[in-house]
Protein backbone atom coordinates (compact mmCIF):
# COMPACT_ATOMS: atom_id res chain seq x y z
CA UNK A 1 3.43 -16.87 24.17
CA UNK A 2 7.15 -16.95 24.49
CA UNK A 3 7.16 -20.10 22.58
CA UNK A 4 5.91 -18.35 19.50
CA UNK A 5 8.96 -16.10 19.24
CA UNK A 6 12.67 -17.18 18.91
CA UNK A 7 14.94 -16.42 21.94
CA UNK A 8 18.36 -16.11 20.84
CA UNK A 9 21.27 -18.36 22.13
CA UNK A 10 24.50 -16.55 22.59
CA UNK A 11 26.86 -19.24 21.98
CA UNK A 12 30.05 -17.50 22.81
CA UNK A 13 29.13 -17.81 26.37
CA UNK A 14 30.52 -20.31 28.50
CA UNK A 15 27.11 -21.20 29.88
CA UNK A 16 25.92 -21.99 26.73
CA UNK A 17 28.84 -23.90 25.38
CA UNK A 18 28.67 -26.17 28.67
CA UNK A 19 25.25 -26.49 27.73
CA UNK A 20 25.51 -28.16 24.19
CA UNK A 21 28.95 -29.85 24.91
CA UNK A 22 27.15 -33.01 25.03
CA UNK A 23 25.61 -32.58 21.67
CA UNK A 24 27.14 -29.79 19.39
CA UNK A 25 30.66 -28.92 17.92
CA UNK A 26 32.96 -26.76 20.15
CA UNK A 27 32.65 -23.16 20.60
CA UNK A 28 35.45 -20.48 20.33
CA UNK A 29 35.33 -16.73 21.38
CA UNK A 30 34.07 -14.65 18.75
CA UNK A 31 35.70 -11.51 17.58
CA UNK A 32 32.38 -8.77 18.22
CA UNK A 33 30.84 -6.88 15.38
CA UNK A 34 33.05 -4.00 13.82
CA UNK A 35 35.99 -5.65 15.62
CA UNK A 36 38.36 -7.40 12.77
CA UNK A 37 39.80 -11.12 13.88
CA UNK A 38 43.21 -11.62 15.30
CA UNK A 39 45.71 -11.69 12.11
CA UNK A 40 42.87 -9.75 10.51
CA UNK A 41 43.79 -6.61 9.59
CA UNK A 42 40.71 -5.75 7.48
CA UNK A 43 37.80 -7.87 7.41
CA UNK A 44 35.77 -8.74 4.37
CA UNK A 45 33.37 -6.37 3.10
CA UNK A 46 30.54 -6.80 0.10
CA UNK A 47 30.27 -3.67 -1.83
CA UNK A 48 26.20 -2.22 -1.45
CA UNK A 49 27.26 0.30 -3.94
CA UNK A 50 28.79 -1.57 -6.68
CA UNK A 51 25.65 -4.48 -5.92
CA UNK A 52 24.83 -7.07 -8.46
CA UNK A 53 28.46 -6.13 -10.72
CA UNK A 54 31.06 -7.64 -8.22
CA UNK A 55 28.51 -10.72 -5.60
CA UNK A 56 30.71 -12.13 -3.22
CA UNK A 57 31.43 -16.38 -3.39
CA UNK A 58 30.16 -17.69 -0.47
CA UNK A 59 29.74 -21.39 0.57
CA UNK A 60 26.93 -22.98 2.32
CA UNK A 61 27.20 -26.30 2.66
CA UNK A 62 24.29 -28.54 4.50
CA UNK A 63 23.92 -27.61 8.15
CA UNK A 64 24.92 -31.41 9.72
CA UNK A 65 22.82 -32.58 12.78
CA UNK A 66 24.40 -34.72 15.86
CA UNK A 67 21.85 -37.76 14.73
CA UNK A 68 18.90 -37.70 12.48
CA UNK A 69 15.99 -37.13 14.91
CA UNK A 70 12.21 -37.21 13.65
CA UNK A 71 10.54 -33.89 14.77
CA UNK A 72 7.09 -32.22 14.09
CA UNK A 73 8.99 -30.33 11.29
CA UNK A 74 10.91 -33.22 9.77
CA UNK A 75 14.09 -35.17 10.61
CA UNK A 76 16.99 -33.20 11.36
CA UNK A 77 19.34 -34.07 8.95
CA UNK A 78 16.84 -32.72 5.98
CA UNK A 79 15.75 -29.77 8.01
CA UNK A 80 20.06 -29.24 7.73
CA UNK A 81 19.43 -29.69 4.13
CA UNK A 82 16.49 -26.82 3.50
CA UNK A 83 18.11 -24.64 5.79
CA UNK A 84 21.18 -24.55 3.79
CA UNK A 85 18.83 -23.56 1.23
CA UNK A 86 16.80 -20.80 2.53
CA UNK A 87 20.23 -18.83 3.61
CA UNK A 88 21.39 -19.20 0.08
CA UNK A 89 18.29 -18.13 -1.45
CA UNK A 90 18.06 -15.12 0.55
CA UNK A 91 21.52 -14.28 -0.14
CA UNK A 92 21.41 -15.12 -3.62
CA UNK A 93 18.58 -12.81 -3.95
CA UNK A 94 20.06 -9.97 -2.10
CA UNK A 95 22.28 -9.49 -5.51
CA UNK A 96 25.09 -9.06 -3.16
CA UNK A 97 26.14 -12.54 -2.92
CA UNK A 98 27.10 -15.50 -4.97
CA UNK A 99 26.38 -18.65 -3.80
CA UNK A 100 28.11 -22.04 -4.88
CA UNK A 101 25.66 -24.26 -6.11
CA UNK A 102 24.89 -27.04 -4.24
CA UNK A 103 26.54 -30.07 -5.93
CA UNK A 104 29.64 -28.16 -5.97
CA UNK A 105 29.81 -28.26 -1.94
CA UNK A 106 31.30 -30.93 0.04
CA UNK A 107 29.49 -32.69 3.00
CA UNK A 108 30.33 -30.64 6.48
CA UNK A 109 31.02 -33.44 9.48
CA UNK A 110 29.13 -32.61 12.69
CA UNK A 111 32.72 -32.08 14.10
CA UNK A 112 34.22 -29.80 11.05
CA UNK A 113 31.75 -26.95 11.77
CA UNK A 114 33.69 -24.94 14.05
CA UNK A 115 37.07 -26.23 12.12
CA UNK A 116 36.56 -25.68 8.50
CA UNK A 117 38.53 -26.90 5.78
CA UNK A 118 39.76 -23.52 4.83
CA UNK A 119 42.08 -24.94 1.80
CA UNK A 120 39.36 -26.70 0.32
CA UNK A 121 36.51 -23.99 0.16
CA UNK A 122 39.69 -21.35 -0.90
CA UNK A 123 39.76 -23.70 -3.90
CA UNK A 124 36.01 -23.93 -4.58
CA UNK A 125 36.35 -19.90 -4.74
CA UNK A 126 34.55 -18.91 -1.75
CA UNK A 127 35.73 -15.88 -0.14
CA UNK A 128 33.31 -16.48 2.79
CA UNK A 129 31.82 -19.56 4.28
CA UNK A 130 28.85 -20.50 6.08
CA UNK A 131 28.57 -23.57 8.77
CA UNK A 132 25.87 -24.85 10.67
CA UNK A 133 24.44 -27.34 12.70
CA UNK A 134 20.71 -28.44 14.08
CA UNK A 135 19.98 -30.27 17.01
CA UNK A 136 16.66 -31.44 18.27
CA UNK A 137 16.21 -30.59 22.42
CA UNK A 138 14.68 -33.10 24.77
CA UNK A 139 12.35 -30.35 25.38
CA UNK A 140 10.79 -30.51 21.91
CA UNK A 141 12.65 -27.10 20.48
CA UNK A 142 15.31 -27.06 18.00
CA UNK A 143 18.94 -25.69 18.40
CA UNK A 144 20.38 -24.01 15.63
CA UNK A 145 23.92 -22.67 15.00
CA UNK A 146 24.93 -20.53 12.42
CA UNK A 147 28.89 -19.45 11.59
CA UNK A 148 30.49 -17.11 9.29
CA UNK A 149 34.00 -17.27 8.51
CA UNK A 150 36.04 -15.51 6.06
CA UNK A 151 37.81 -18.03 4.26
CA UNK A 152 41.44 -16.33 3.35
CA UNK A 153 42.02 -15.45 6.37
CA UNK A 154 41.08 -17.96 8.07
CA UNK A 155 38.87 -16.50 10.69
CA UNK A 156 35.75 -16.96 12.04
CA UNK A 157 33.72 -13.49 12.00
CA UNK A 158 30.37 -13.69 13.83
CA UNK A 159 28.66 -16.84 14.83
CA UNK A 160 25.11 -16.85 16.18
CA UNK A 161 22.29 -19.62 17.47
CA UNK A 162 18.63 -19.93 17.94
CA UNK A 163 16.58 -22.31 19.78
CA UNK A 164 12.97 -22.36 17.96
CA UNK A 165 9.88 -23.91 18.47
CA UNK A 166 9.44 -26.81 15.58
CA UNK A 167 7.09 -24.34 13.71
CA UNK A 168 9.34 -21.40 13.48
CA UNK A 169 12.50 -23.60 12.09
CA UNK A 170 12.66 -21.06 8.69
CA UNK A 171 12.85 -18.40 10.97
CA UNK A 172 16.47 -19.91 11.99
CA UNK A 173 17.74 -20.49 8.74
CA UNK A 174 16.50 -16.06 8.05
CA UNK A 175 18.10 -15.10 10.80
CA UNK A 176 20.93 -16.74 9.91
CA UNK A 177 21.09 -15.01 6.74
CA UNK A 178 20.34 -11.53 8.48
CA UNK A 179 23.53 -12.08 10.27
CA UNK A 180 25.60 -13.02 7.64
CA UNK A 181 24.77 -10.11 5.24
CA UNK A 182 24.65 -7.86 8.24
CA UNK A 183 27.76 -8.09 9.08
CA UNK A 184 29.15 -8.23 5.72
CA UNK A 185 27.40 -5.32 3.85
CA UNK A 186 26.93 -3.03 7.06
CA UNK A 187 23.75 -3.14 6.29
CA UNK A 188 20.16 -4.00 8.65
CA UNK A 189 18.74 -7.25 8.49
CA UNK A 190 15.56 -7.85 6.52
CA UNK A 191 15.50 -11.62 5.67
CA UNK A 192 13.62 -12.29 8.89
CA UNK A 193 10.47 -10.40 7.88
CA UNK A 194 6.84 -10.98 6.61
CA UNK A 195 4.64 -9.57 3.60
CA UNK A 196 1.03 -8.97 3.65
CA UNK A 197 -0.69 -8.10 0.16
CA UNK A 198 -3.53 -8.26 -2.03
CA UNK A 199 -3.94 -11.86 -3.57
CA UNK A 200 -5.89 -11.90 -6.66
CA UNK A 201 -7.63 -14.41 -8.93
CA UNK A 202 -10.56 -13.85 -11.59
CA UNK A 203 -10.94 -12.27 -14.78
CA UNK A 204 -10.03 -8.35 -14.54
CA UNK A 205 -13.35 -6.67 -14.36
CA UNK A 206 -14.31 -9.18 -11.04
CA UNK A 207 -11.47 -9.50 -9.00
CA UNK A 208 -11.69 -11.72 -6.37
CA UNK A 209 -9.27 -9.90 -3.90
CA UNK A 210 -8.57 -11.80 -0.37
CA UNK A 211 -6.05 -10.24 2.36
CA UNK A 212 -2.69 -12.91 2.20
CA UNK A 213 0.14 -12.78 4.40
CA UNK A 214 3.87 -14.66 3.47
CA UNK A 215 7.48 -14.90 4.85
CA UNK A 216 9.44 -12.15 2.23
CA UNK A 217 10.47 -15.05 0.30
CA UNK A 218 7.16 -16.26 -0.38
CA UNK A 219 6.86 -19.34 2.10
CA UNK A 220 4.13 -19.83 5.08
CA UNK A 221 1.49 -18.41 3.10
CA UNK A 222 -2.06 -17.95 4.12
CA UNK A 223 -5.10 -16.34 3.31
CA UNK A 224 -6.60 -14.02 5.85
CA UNK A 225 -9.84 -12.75 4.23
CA UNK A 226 -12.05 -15.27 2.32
CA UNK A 227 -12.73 -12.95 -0.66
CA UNK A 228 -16.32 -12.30 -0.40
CA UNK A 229 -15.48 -8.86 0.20
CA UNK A 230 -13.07 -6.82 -1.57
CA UNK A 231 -9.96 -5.91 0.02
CA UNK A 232 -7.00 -2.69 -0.83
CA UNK A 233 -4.02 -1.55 0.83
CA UNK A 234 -3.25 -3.59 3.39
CA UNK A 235 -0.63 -2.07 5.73
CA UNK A 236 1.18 -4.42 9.33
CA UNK A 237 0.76 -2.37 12.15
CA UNK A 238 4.88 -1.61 14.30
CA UNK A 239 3.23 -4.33 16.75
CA UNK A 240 2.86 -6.76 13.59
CA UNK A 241 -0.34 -8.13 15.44
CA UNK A 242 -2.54 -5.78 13.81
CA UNK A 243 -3.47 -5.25 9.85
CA UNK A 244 -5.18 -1.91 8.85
CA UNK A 245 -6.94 -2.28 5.27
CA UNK A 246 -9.55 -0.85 3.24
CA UNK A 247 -12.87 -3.35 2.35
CA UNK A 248 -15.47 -3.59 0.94
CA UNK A 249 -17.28 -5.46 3.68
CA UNK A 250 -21.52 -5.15 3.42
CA UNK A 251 -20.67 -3.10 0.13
CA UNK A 252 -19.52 -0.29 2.36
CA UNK A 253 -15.97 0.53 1.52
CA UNK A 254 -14.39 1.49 5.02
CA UNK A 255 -11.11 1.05 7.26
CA UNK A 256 -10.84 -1.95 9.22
CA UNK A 257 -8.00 -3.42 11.74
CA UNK A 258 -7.71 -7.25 11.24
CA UNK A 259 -6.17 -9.05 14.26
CA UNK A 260 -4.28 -11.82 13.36
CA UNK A 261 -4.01 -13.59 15.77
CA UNK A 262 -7.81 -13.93 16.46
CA UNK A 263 -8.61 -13.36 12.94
CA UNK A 264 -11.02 -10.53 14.00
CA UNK A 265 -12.03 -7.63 12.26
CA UNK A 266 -13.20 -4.15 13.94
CA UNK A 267 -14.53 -1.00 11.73
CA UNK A 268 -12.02 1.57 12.59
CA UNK A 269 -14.16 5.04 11.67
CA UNK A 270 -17.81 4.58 12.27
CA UNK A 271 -18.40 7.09 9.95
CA UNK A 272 -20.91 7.23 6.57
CA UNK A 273 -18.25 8.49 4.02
CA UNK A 274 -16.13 6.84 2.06
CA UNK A 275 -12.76 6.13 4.01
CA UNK A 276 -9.58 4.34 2.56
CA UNK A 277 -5.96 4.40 2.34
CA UNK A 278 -4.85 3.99 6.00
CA UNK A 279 -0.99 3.87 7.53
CA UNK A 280 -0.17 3.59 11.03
CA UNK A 281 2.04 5.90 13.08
CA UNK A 282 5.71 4.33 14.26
CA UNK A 283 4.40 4.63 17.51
CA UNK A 284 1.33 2.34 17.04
CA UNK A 285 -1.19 4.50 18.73
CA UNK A 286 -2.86 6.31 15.37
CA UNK A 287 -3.60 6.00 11.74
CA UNK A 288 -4.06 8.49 9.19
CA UNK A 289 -5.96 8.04 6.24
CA UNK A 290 -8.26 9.67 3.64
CA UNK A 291 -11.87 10.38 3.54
CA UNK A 292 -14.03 12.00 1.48
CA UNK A 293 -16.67 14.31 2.61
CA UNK A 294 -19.00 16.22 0.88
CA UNK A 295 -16.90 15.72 -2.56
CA UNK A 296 -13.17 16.46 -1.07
CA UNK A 297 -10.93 14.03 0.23
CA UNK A 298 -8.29 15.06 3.03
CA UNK A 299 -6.44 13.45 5.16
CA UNK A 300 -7.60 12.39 8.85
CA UNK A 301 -6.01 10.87 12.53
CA UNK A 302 -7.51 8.88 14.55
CA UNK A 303 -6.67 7.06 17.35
CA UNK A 304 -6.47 3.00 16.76
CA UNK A 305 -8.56 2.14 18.83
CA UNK A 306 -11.14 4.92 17.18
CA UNK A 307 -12.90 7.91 17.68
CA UNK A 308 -13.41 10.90 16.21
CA UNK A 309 -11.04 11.60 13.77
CA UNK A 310 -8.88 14.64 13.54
CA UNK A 311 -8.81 16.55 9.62
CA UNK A 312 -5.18 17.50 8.83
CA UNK A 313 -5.44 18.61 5.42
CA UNK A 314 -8.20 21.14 3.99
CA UNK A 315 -7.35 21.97 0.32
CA UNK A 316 -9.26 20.99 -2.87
CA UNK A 317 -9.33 17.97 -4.93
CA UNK A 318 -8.01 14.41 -3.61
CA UNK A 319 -5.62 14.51 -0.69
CA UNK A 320 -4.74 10.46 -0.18
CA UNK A 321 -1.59 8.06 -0.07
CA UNK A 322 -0.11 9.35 3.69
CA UNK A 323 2.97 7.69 4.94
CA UNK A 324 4.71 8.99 7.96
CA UNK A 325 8.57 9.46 8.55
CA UNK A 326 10.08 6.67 10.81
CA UNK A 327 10.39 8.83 13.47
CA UNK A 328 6.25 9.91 12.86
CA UNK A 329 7.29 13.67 13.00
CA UNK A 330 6.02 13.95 9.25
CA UNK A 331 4.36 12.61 6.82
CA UNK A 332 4.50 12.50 2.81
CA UNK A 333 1.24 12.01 0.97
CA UNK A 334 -0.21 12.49 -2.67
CA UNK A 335 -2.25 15.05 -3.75
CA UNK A 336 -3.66 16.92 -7.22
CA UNK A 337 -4.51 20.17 -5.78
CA UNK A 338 -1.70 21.41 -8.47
CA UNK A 339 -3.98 20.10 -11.06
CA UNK A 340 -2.39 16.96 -11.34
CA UNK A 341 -0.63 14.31 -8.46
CA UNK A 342 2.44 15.47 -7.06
CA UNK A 343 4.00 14.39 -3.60
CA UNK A 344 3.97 16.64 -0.55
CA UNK A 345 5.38 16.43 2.75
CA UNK A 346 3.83 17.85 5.84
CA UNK A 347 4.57 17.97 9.92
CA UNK A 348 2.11 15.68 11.15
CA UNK A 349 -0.15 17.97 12.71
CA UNK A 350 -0.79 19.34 9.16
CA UNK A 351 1.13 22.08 9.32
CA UNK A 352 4.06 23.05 6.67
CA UNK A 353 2.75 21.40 3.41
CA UNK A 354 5.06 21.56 0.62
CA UNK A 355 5.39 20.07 -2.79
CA UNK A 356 8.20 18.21 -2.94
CA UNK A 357 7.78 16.24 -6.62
CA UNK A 358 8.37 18.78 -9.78
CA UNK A 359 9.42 16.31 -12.82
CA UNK A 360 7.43 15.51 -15.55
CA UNK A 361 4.50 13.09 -14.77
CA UNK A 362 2.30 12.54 -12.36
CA UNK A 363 3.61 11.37 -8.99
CA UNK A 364 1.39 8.84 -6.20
CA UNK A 365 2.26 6.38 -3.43
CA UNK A 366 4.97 8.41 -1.59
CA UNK A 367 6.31 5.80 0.96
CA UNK A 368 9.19 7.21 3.57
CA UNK A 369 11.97 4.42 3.93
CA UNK A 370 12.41 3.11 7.33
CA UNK A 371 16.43 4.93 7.20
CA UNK A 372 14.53 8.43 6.63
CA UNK A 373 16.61 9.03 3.79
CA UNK A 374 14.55 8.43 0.75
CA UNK A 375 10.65 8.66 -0.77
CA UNK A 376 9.67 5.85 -2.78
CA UNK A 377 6.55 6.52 -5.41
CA UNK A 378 4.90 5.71 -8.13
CA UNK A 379 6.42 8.13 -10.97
CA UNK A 380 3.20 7.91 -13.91
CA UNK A 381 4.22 9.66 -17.47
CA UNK A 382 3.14 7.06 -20.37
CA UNK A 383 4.14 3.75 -18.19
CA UNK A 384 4.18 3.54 -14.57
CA UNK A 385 7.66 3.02 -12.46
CA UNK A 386 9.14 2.91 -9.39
CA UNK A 387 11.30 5.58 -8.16
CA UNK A 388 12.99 7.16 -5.34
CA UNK A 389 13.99 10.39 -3.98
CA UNK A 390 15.27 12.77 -1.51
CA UNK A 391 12.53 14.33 1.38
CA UNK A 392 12.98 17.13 0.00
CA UNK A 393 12.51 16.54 -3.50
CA UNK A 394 15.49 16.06 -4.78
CA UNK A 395 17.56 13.41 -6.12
CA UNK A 396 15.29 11.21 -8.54
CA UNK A 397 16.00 8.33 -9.05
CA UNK A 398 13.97 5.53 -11.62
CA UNK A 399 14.76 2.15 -10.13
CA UNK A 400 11.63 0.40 -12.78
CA UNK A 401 11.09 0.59 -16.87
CA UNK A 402 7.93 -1.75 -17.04
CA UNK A 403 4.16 -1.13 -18.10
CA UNK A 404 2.91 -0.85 -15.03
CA UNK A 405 4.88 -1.26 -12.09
CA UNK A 406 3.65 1.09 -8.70
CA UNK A 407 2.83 0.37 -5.04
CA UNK A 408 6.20 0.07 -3.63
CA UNK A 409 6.99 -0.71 -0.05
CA UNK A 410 10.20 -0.91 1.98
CA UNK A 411 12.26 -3.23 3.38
CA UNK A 412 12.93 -3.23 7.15
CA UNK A 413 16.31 -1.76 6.43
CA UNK A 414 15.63 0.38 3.53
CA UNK A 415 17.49 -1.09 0.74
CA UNK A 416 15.02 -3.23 -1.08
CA UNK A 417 11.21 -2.28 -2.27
CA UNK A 418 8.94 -4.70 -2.97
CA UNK A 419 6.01 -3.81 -5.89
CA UNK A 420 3.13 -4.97 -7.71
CA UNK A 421 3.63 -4.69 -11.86
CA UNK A 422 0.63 -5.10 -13.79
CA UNK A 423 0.59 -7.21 -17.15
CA UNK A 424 -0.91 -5.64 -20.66
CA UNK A 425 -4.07 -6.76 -21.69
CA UNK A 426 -7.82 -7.85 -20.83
CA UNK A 427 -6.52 -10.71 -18.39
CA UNK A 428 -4.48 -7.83 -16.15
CA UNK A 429 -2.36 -10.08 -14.38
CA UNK A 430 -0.18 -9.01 -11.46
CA UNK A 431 2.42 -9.94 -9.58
CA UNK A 432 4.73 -9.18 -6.99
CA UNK A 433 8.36 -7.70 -7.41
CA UNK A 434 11.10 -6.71 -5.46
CA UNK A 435 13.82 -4.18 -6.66
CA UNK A 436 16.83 -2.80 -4.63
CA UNK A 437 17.98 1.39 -4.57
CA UNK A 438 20.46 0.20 -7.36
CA UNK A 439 17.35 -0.57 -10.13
CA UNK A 440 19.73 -3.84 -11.01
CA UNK A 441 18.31 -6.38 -9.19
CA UNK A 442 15.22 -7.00 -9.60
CA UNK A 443 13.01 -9.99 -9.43
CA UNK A 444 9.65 -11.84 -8.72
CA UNK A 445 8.11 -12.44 -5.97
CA UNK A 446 6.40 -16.16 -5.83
CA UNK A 447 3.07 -16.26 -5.05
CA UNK A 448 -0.17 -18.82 -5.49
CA UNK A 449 -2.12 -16.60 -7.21
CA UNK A 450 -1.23 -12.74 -8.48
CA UNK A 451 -0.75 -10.87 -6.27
CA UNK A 452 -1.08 -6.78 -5.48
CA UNK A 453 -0.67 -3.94 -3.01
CA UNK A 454 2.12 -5.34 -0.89
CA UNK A 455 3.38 -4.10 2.30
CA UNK A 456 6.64 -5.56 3.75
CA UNK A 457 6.27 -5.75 7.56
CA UNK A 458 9.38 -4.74 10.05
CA UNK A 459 11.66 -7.23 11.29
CA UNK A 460 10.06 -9.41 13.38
CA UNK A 461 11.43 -9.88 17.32
């Protein structure tokens, strides 16, 4: 088991640096996060606020190896190569960054990545620089090493390593992005992080519809579900091991949890009405949902494992959508007891329901960001969009101006949402989208085929 998951190498310690002295570049002290570097009076910083207007220059040159070894995952010196890549994507796509292209960078020596050639990259405009190195273990794992350095100063500003199992080597080259836009914007991590959605194919009245999972930037994808039955709303459990969804298995649409590591699938509510739209709590142990009993839908708990649900909400019309605060104490859902849909927020016992949503339009799929902060949703008057705003209802903000754009989800730190937008017309193409809290940068999402309902998993461990 622990070879599935990536243990972290603190390089800064002496341990470790006696450890890959035979193999790997010297390793200095490192200043610790929030501290600034000696001669450093104030570190570099990318503006969040400003985004996409002002990116930061950064340089990352190909990760060199010690010598080009042949592993399960490729030789070392090209794994160097499409790690390189990977960090700048993600950064490039954060719209916080500005990477040099590639045949603008210089070749890093094995030896020069703890000793960079700070006049050079200060002349290819890079205000911060990113070396690396990967090294294959006698053991069969890979070592990689990942350095930031600010490039005017001078100074090296965080530096970080991961030994990975030959299947896991992307993760590396994501984590090594998380750190260096973690410690440049202040912000969480989310590079590091999976997507499960809806993937679609077929003409729009018969939707083939099969449960996918991805890495956020589209790469290890599989399909989970064959498509025989339909699938909706698929949401990662906090453990990430477990998938509640909505199908249409034996023509019965129900709840299931998918396990993926067995590829199981149990019936969550053994109940005859119709049950759908299921979230689980932070803690893991229930999920809330909707069914619909005897022509009104409310909202429901239930334990994961199963049982006999609990009702939480009891007024007319179609009570659906729940998503509960990070810290589970509450949870915002959609409902059109007002005559239309509108967002409310409840404790998550039931208790306290207020309307929260009181603009023009129809409002549905409230989602709670992981910070607590903000309420993404679906905002419906003429088009649909994406939009955010305060728990308490105030504060809206349109991030979207599409057709059809709703079903966001959040990022693990609550800066980015991630959407399905629906093309015009009888072929009703989707596909996936990602948009950050300024509504600037915004982009696709690659997948094989369209794609819909996405939910962006937590950071993984």
């Amino acid at each position: 088991m622990h070879h599935s998951k990536l243990l972290a190498l603190a390089l800064a310690l002496s341990g470790s640096t006696a450890a890959l002295a035979q193999t790997a570049p010297p390793v200095q002290p490192a200043p610790q996060p929030g501290q600034a570097a000696p001669g450093q009076p104030d570190e570099l910083v990318v503006d969040v606020v400003g985004g996409i207007s002002a990116p930061l220059g950064i340089a990352i040159p190909v990760m060199p190896t010690s010598s080009p070894v042949d592993t399960p995952a490729g030789r070392t010196d090209e794994l160097g190569r499409q790690l390189a890549g990977i960090i700048t994507n993600d950064l490039r796509n954060s719209g916080l960054f500005k990477p040099i292209a590639a045949n603008g960078l210089k070749s890093v020596a094995f030896s020069e990545v703890t000793a960079p050639a700070f006049d050079y990259w200060g002349g290819a405009n890079a205000s911060a620089l990113v070396q690396g190195f990967i090294r294959a273990n006698g053991d069969g794992t890979l070592t990689v090493g990942c350095y930031l350095y600010d490039v005017f100063s001078r100074n090296e500003l965080v530096r970080q390593g991961f030994v990975v199992p030959p299947g896991d080597w992307r993760r590396a080259g994501h984590k090594c992005a998380d750190m260096v836009y973690a410690k440049l914007t202040g912000e969480g991590p989310y590079f590091d992080s999976r997507v499960i959605y809806v993937s679609e194919t077929g003409p729009k009245g018969k939707r083939i519809k099969r449960l996918s999972i991805m890495d956020q930037d589209g790469a290890n994808h599989r399909f989970l579900t064959n498509g025989q039955s339909i699938v909706l709303t698929p949401r990662f459990a906090p453990n990430q091991q477990t998938i509640v969804y909505m199908s249409y298995l034996n023509d019965r649409p129900a709840i299931y949890v998918y396990d993926i590591g067995t590829g199981k699938q149990r019936l969550l509510v053994n109940n005859p009405s119709l049950t759908f739209s299921p979230r689980v709590s932070p803690d893991g142990r229930s999920v809330v949902f909707s069914m619909a009993v005897a022509g009104n839908t409310d909202l429901y708990k239930v334990a994961t494992s199963g049982g006999s649900p609990q009702r939480l909400t009891d007024a007319p019309g179609i009570d659906t959508a729940p998503s509960f605060s990070p810290d589970g104490r509450r949870i915002a859902f959609e409902s059109d007891r007002s005559g239309a849909q509108q967002i409310y927020v409840m404790n998550a016992d039931g208790s306290n329901q207020q309307r929260i949503s009181f603009g023009s339009g129809r409002y549905a799929t409230p989602v709670w960001s992981p910070r607590g902060d903000l309420i993404a949703f679906t905002k419906i008057a003429g088009n649909f969009r994406i939009g955010i705003m305060s728990p308490s209802g105030g504060g809206e903000k349109l991030l979207t101006d599409d057709w059809q754009d709703e079903g966001p989800s959040w990022s693990p730190n609550g800066r980015v949402l991630m959407f399905y937008r629906q093309g015009r017309g009888g072929a009703g193409k989707a596909d996936l989208w990602s948009v950050d809290l300024t509504g600037v940068n915004e982009r696709r999402v690659p997948t094989p085929l369209d794609g819909s309902d996405p939910g962006w998993g937590p950071l993984r461990p």
